[in-house]
C-alpha atoms as a PDB file:
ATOM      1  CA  UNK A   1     -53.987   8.626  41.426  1.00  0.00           C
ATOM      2  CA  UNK A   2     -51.289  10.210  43.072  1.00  0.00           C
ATOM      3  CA  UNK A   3     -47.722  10.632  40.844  1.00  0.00           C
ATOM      4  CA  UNK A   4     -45.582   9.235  43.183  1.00  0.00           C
ATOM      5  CA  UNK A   5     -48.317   6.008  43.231  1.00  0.00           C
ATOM      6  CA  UNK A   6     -47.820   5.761  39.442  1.00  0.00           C
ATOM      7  CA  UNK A   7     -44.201   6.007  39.618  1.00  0.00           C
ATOM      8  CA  UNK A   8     -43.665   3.436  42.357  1.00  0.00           C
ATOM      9  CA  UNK A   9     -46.028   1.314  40.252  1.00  0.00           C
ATOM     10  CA  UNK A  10     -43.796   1.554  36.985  1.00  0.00           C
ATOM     11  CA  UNK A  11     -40.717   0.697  39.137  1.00  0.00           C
ATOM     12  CA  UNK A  12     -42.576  -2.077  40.393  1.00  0.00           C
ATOM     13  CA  UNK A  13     -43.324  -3.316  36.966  1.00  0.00           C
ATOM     14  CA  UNK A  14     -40.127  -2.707  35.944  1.00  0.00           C
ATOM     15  CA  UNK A  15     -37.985  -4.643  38.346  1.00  0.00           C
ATOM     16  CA  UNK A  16     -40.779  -7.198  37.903  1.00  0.00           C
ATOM     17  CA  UNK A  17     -39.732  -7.477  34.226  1.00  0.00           C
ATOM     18  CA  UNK A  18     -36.311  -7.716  35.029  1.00  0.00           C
ATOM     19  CA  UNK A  19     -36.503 -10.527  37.164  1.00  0.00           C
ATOM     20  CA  UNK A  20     -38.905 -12.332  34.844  1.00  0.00           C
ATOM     21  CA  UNK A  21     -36.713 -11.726  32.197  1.00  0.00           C
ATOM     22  CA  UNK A  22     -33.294 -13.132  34.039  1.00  0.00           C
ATOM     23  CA  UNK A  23     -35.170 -16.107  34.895  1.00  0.00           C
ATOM     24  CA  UNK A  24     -36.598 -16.805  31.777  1.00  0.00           C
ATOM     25  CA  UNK A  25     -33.517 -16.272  29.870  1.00  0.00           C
ATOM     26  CA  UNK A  26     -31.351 -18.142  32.395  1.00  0.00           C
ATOM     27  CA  UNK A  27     -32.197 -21.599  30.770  1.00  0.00           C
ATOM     28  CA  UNK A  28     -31.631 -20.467  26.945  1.00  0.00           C
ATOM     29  CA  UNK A  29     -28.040 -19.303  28.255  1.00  0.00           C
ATOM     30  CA  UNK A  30     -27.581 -23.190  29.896  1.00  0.00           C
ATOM     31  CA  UNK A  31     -29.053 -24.963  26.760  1.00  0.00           C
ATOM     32  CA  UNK A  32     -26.590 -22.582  24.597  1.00  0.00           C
ATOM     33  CA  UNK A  33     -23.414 -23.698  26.944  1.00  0.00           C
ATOM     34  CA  UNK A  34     -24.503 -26.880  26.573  1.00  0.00           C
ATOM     35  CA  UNK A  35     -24.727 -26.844  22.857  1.00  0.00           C
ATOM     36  CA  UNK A  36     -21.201 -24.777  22.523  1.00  0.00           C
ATOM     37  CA  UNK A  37     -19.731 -27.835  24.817  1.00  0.00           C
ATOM     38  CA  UNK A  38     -21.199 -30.646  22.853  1.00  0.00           C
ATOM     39  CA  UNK A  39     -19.930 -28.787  19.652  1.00  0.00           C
ATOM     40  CA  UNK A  40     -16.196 -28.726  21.825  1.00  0.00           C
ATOM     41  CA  UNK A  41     -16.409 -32.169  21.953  1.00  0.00           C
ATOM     42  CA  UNK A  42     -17.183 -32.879  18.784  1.00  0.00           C
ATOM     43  CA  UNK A  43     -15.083 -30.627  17.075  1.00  0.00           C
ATOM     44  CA  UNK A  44     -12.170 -32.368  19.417  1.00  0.00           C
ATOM     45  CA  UNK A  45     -13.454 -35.536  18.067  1.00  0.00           C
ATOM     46  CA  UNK A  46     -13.266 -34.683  14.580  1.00  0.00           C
ATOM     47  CA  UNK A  47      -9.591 -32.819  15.567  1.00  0.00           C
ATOM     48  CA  UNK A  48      -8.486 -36.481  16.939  1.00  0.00           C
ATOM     49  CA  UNK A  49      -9.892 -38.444  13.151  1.00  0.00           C
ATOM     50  CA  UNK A  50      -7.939 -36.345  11.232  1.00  0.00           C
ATOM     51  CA  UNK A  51      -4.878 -36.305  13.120  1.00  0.00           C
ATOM     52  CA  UNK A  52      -5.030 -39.820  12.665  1.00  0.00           C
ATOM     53  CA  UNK A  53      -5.835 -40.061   9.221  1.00  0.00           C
ATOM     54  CA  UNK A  54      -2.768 -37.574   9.095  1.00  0.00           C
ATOM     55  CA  UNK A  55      -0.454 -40.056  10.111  1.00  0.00           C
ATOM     56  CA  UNK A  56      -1.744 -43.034   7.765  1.00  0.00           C
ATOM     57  CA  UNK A  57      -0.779 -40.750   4.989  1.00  0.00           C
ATOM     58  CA  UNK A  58       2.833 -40.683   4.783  1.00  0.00           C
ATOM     59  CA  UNK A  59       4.721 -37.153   3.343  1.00  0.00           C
ATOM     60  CA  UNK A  60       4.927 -37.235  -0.049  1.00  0.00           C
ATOM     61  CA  UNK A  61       8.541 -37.497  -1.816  1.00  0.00           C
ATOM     62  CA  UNK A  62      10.547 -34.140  -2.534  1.00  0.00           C
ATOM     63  CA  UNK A  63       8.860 -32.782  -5.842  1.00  0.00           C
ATOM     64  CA  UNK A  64      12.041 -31.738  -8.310  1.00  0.00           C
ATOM     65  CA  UNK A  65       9.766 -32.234 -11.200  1.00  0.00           C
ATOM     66  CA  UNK A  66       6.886 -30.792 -12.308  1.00  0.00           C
ATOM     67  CA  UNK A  67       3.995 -31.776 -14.880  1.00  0.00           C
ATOM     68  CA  UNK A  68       1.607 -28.777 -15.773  1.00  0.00           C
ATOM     69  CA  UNK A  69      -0.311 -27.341 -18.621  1.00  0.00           C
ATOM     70  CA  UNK A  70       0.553 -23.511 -19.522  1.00  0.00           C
ATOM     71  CA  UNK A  71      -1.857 -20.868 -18.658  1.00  0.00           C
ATOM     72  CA  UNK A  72      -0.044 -18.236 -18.740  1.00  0.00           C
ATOM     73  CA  UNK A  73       3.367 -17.036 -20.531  1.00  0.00           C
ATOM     74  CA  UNK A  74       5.423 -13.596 -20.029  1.00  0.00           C
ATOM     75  CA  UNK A  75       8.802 -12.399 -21.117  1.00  0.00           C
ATOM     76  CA  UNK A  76      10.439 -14.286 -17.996  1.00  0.00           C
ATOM     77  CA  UNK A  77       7.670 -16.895 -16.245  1.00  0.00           C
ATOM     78  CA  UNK A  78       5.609 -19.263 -17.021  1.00  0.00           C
ATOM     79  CA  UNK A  79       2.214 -19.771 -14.920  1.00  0.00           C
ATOM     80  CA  UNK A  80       1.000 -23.459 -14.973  1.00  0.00           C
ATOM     81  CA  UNK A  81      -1.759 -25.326 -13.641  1.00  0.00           C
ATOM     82  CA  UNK A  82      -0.208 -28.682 -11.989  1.00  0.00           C
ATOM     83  CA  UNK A  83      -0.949 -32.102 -12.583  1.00  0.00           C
ATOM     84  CA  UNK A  84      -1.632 -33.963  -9.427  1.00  0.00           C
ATOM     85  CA  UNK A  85      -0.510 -37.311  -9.605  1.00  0.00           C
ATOM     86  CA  UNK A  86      -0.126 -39.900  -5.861  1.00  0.00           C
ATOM     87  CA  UNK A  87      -0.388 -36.110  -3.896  1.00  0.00           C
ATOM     88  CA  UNK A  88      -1.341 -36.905   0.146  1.00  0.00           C
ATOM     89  CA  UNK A  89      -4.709 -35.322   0.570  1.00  0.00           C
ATOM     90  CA  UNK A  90      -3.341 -33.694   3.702  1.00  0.00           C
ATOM     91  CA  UNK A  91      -0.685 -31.232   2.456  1.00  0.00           C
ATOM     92  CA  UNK A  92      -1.058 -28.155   1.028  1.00  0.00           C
ATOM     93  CA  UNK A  93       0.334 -28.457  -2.371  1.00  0.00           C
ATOM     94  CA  UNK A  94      -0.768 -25.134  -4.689  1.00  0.00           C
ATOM     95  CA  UNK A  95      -2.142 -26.141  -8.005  1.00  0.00           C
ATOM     96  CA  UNK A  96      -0.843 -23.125  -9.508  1.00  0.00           C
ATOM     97  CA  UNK A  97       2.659 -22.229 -10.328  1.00  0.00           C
ATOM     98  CA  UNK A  98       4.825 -19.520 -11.552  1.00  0.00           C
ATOM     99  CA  UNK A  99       7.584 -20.861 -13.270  1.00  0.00           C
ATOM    100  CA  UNK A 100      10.650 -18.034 -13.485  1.00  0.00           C
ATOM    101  CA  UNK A 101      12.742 -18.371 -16.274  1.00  0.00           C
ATOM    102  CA  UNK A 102      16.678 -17.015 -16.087  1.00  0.00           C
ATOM    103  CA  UNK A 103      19.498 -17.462 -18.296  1.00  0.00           C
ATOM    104  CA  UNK A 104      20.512 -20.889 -16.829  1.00  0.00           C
ATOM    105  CA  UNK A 105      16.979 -22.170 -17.684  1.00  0.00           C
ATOM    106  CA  UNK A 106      17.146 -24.658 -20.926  1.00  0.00           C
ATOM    107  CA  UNK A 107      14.226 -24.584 -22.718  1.00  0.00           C
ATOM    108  CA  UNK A 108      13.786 -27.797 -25.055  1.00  0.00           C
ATOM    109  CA  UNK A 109      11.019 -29.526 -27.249  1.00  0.00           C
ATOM    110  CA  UNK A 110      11.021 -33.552 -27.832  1.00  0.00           C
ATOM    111  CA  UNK A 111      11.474 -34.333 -31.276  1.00  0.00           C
ATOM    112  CA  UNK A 112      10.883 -37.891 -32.605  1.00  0.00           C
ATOM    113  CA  UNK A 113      14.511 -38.934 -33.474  1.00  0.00           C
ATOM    114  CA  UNK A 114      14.880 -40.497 -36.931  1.00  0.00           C
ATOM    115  CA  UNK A 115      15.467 -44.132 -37.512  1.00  0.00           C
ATOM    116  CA  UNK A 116      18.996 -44.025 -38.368  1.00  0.00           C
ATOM    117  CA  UNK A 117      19.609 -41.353 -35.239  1.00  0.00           C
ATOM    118  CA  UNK A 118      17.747 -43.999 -32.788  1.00  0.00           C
ATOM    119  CA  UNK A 119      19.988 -47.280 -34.395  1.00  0.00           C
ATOM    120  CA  UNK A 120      22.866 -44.926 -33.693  1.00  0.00           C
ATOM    121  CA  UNK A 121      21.828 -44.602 -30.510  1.00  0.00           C
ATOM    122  CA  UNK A 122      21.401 -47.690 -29.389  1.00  0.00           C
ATOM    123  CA  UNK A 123      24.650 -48.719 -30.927  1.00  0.00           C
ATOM    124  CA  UNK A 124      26.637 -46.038 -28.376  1.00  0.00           C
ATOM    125  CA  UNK A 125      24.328 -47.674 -25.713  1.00  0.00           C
ATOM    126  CA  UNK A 126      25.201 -51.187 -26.354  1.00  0.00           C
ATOM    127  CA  UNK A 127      29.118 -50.203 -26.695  1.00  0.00           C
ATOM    128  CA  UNK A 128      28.816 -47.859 -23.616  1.00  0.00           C
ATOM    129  CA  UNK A 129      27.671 -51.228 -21.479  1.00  0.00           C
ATOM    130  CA  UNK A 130      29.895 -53.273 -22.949  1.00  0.00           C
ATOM    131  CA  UNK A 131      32.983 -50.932 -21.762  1.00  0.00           C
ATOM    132  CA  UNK A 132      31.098 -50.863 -18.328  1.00  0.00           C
ATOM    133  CA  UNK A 133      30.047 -53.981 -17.464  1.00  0.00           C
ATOM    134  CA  UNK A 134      32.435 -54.369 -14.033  1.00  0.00           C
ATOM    135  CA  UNK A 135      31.578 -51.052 -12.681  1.00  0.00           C
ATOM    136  CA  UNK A 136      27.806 -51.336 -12.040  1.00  0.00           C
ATOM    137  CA  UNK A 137      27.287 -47.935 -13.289  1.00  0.00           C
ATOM    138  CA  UNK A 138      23.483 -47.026 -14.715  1.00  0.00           C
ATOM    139  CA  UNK A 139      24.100 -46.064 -18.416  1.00  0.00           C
ATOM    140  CA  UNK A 140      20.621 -44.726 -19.768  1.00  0.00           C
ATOM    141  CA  UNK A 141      19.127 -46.461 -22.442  1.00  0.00           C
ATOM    142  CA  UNK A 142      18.668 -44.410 -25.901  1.00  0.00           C
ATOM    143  CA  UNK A 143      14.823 -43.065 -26.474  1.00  0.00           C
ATOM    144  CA  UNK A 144      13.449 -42.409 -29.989  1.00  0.00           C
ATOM    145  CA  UNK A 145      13.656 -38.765 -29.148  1.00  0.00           C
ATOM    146  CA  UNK A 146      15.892 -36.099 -28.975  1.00  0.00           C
ATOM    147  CA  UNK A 147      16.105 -32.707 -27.573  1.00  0.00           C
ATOM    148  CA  UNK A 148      15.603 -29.412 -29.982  1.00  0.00           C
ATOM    149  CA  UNK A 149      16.433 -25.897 -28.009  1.00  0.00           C
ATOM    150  CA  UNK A 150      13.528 -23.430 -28.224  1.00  0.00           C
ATOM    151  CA  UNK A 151      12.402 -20.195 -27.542  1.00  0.00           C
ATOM    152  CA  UNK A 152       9.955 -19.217 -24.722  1.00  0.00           C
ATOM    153  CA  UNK A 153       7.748 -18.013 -27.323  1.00  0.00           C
ATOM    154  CA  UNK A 154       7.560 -20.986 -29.163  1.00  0.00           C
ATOM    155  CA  UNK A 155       5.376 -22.109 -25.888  1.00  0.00           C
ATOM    156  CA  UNK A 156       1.505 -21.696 -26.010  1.00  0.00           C
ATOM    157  CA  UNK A 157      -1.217 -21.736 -23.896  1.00  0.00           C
ATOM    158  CA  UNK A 158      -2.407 -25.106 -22.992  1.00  0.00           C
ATOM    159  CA  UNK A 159       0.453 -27.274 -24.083  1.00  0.00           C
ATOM    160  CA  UNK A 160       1.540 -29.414 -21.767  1.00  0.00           C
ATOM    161  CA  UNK A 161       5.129 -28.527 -19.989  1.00  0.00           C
ATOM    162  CA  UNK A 162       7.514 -30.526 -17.493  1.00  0.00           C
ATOM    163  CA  UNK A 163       9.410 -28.197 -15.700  1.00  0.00           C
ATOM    164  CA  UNK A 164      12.875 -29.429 -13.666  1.00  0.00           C
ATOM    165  CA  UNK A 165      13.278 -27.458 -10.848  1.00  0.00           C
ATOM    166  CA  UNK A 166      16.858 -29.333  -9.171  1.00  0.00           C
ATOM    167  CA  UNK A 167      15.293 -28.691  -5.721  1.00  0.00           C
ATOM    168  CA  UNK A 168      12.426 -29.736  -4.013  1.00  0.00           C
ATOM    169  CA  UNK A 169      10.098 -27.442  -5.003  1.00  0.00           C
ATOM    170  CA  UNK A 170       6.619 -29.541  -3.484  1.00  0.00           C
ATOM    171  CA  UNK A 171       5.533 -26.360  -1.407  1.00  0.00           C
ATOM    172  CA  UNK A 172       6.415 -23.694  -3.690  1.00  0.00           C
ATOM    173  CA  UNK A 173       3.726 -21.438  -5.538  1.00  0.00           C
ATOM    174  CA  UNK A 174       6.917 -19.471  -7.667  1.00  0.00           C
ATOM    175  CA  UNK A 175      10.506 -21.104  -8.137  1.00  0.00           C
ATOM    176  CA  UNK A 176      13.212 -20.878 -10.740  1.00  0.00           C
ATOM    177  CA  UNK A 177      12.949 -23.572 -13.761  1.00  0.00           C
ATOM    178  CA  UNK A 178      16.639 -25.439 -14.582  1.00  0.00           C
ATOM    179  CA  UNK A 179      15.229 -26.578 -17.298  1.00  0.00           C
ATOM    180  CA  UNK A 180      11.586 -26.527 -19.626  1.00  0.00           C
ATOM    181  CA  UNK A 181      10.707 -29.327 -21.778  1.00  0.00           C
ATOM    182  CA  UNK A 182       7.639 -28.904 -24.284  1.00  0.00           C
ATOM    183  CA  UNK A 183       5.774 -32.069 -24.845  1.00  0.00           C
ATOM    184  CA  UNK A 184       5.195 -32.203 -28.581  1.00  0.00           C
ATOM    185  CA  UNK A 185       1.217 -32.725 -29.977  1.00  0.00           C
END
């Protein structure tokens, strides 16, 4: 067989191949458009649910206070893990926090108050609203504990903390502390 035979018989095969191949693959590439556009759709779909979901949920309140057990403590912070208590499902809200401590933050434990402390107490109260009554001003009533200042060290891991921030701090991962109160066991 002549060369140039051969040759003109491999291009033949060749551009035989190709346009076998562009055909046959043509439909796979229409199915696969048609897929990626159904997926569209439905991903819109799913977009349009949750956006109204979104708005059935109303914004949480500003979070000034924060409930958390202690993971981690260091000279100046405090890393908690938050409680989640009424949180909307649709914001981000870290469950992690690093709580920075500075010399304005009070750091307190509850103590049960003894019996004569609480009568005394409630005494002051019941005085306080008697002096107030036209003024329609909220007086506190006493509780049967009373706050003892600590030390940061005197906080472990795992005890349970509130921290008062005096801003919203819903958002935050880190923010300052105003003040720390230890939950007694």
């Amino acid at each position: 067989m002549d060369t140039k035979k051969v040759y003109l018989l491999i291009l033949l095969f060749f551009a035989f191949g190709m346009i076998l191949g562009y055909f046959a693959g043509k439909p796979s590439v229409e199915v696969d458009s048609a897929k990626i556009e159904g997926l569209q759709k439905e991903n819109a779909r799913i977009s349009a649910q949750i956006s109204s979901l979104k708005e059935r949920f109303p914004p949480s309140p500003a979070m000034r206070v924060v409930l958390g057990k202690v993971i981690k403590v260091e000279a100046d912070s405090l890393t908690i893990s938050m409680q989640q208590i009424l949180i909307n499902p649709f914001e981000d809200i870290p469950k992690t926090r690093k709580v920075l401590i500075n010399s304005d933050t009070k750091v307190v434990a509850l103590q049960k108050a003894t019996q004569q402390e609480f009568l005394s107490e409630i005494e002051k109260y019941k005085e306080s609203v008697a002096q107030n009554l036209a003024s329609n001003d909220f007086i506190p009533p006493p509780v049967p504990f009373k706050e003892v200042p600590i030390n940061l060290n005197d906080i472990s891991l795992g005890k349970n903390v509130v921290i008062e921030a005096g801003k919203d701090v819903k958002t935050l991962p880190e923010f300052t502390a105003a003040r720390i109160i230890l939950e007694k066991s």
